[in-house]
N, C-alpha and C. Protein backbone atom coordinates (compact mmCIF):
# COMPACT_ATOMS: atom_id res chain seq x y z
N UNK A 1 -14.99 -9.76 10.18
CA UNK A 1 -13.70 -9.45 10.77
C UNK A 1 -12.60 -10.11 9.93
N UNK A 2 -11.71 -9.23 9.80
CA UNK A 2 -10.54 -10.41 9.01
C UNK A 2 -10.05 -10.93 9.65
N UNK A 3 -9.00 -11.63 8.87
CA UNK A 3 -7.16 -12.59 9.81
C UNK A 3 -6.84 -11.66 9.84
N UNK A 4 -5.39 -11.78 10.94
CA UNK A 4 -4.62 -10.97 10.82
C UNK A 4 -3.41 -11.44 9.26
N UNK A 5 -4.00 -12.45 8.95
CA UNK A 5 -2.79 -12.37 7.05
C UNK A 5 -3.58 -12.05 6.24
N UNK A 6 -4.61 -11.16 6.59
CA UNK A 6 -5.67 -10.80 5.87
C UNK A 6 -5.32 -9.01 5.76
N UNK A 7 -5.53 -8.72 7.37
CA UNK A 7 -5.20 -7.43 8.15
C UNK A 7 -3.09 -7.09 7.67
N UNK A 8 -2.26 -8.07 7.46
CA UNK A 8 -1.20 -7.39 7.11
C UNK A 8 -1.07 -7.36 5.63
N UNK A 9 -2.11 -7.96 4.55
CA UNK A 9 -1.53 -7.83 3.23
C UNK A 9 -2.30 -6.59 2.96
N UNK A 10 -3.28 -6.12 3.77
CA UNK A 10 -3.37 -4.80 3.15
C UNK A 10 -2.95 -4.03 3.89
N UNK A 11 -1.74 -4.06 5.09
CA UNK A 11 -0.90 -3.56 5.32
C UNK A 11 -0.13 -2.83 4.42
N UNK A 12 0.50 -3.89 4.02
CA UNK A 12 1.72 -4.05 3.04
C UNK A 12 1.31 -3.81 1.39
N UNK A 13 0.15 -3.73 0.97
CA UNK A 13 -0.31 -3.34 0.10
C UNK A 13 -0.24 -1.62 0.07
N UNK A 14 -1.05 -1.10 1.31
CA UNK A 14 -1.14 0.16 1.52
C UNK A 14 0.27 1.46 1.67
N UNK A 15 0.92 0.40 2.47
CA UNK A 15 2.06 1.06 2.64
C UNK A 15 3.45 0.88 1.44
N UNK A 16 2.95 -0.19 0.05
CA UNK A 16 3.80 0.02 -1.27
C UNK A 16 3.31 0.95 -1.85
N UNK A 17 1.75 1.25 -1.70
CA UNK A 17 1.15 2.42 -2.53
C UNK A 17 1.52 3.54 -1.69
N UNK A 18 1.91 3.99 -0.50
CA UNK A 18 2.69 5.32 -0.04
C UNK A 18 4.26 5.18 -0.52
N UNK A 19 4.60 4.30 -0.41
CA UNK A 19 6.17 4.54 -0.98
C UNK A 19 6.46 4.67 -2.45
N UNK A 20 5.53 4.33 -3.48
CA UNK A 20 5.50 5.07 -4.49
C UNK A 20 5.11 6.19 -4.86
N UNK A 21 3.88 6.81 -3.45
CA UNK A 21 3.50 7.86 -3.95
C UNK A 21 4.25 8.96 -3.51
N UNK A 22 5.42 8.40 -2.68
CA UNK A 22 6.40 9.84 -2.01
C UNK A 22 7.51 9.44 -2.62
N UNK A 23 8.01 8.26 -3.58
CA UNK A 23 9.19 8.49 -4.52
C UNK A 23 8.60 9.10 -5.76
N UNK A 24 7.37 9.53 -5.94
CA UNK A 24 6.46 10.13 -7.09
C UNK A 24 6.30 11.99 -6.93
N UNK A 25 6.53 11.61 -5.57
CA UNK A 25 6.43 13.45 -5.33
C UNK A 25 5.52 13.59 -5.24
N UNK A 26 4.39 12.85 -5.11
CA UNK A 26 3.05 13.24 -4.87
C UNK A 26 2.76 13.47 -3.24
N UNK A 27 1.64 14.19 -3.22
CA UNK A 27 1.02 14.21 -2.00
C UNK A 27 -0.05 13.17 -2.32
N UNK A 28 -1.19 12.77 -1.26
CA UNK A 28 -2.43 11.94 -1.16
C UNK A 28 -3.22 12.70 -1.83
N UNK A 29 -3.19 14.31 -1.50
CA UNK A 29 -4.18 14.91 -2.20
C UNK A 29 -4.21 14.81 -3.82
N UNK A 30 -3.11 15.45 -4.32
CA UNK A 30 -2.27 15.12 -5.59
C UNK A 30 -2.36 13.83 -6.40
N UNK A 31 -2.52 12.94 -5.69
CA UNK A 31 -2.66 11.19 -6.46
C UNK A 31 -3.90 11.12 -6.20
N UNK A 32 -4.62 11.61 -5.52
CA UNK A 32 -6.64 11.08 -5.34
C UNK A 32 -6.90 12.28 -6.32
N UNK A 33 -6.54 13.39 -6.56
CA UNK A 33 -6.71 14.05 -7.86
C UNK A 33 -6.81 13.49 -9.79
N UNK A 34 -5.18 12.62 -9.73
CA UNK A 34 -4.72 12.26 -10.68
C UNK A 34 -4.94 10.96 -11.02
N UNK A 35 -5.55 10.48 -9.73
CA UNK A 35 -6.14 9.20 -10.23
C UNK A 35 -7.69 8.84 -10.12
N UNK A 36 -8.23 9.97 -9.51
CA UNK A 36 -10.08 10.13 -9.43
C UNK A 36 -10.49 9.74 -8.60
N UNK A 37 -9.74 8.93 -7.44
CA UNK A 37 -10.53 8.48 -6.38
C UNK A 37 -10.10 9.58 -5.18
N UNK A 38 -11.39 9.30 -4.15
CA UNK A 38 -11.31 10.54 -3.13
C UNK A 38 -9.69 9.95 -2.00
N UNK A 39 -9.21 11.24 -1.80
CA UNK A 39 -8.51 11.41 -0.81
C UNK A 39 -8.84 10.63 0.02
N UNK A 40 -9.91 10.48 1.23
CA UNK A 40 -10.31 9.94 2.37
C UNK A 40 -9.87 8.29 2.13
N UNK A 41 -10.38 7.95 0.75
CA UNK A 41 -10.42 6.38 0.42
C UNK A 41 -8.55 6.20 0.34
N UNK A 42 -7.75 6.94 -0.22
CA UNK A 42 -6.64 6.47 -0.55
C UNK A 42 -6.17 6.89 0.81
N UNK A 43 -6.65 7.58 1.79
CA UNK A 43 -5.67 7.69 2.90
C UNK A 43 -6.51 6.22 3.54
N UNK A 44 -7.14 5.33 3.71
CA UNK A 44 -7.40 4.35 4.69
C UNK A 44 -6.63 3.27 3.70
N UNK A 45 -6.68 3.19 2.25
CA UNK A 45 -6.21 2.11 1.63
C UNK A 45 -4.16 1.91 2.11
N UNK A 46 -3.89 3.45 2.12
CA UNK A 46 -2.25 3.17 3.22
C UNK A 46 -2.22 2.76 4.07
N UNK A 47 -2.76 3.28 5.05
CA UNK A 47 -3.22 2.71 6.42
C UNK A 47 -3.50 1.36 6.41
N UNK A 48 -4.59 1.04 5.56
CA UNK A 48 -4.60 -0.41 5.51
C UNK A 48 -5.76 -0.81 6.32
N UNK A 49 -6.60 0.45 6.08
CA UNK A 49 -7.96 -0.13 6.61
C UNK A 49 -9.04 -0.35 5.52
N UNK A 50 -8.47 0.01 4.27
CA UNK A 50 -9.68 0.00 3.17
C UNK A 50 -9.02 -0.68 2.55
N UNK A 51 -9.81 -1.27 1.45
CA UNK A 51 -9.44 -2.28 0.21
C UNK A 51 -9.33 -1.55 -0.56
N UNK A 52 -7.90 -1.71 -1.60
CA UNK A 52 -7.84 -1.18 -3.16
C UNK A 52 -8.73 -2.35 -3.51
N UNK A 53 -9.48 -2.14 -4.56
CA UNK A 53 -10.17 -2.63 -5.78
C UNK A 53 -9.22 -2.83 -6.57
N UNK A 54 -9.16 -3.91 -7.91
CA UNK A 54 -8.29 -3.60 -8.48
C UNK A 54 -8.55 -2.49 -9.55
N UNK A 55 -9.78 -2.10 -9.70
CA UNK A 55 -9.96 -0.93 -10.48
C UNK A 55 -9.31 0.12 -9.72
N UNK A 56 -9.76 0.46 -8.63
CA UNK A 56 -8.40 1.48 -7.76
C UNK A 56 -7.27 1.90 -7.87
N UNK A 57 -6.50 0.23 -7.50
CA UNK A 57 -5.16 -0.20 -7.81
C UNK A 57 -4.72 0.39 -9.28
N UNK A 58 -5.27 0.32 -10.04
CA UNK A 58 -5.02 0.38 -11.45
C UNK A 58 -4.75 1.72 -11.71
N UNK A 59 -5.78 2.64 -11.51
CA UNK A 59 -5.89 4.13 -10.97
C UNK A 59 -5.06 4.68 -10.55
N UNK A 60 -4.48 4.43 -9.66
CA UNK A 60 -3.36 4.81 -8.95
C UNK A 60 -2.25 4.33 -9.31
N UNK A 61 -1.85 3.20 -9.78
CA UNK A 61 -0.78 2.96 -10.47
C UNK A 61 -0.61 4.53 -11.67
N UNK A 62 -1.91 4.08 -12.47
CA UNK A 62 -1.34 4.80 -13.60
C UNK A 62 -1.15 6.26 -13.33
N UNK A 63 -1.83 7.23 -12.15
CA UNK A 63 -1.17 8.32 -11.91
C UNK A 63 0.15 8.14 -11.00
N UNK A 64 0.60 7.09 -10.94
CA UNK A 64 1.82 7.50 -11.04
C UNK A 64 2.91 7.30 -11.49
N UNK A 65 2.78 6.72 -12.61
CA UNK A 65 3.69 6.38 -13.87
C UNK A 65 4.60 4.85 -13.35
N UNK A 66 3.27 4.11 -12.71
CA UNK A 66 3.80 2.93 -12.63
C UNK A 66 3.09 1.54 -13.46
N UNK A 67 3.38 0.19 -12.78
CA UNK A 67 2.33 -0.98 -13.30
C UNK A 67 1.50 -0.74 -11.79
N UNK A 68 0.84 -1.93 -11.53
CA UNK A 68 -0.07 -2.40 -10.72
C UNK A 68 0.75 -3.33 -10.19
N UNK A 69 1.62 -3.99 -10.98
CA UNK A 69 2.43 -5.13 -10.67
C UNK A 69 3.48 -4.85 -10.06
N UNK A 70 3.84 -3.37 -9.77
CA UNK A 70 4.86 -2.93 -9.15
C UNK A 70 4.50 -2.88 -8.00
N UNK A 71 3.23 -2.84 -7.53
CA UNK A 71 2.97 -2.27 -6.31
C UNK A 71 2.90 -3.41 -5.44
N UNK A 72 2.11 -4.20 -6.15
CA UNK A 72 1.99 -5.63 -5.80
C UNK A 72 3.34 -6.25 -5.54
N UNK A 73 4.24 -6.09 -6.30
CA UNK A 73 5.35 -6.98 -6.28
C UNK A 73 6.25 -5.99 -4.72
N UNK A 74 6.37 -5.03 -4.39
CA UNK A 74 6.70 -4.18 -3.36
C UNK A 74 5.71 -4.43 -2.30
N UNK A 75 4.59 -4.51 -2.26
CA UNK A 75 3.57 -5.24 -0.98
C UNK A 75 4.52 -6.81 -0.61
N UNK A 76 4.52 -7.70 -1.60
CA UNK A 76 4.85 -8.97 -1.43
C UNK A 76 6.48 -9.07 -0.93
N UNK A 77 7.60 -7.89 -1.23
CA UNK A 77 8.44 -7.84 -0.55
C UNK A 77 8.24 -7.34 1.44
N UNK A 78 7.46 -6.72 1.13
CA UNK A 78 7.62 -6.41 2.42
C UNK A 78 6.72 -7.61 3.49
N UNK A 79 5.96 -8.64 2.73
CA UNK A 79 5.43 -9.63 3.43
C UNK A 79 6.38 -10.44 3.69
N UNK A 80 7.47 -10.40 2.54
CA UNK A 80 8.69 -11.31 2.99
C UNK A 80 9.26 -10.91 3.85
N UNK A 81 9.45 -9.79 4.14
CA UNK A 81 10.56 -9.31 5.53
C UNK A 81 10.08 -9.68 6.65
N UNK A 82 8.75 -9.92 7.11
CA UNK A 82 7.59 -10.04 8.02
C UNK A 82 7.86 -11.22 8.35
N UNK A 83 7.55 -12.15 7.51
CA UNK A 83 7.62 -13.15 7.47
C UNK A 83 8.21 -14.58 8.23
């Protein structure tokens, strides 16, 4: 079972990787295409019930013409608002 500061960083993880992927124009389908991992997995990793890997993370960054560190650094803002 996790914490719940366990349960909100992949909150906030999940939900920087949807806000890049809809300032990207992508759909879920569209980015689990362009980045090789299945749909099902990138819709729980928003949600925030699955773990990005950082091999994942990486994946998905690069279909969408970002870093990894962007996403990360946009998760960690929104832990600050929480906070």
């Amino acid at each position: 079972m996790e914490s719940s500061e366990e349960q909100s960083l992949l909150k906030a993880i999940g939900t920087a990787i949807k806000m890049k992927r809809v300032e990207a124009g992508l759909t879920q389908e569209a980015l689990a295409n362009g980045s090789g991992v299945a749909r099902s997995f990138l819709s729980g990793v928003e949600r925030g019930a699955k773990r990005a890997t950082v091999t994942s993370l990486w994946k998905l960054a690069l279909a969408m013409n970002c870093l990894p560190s962007e996403i990360l650094s946009s998760a960690e803002g929104l832990l600050s608002k929480k906070g």
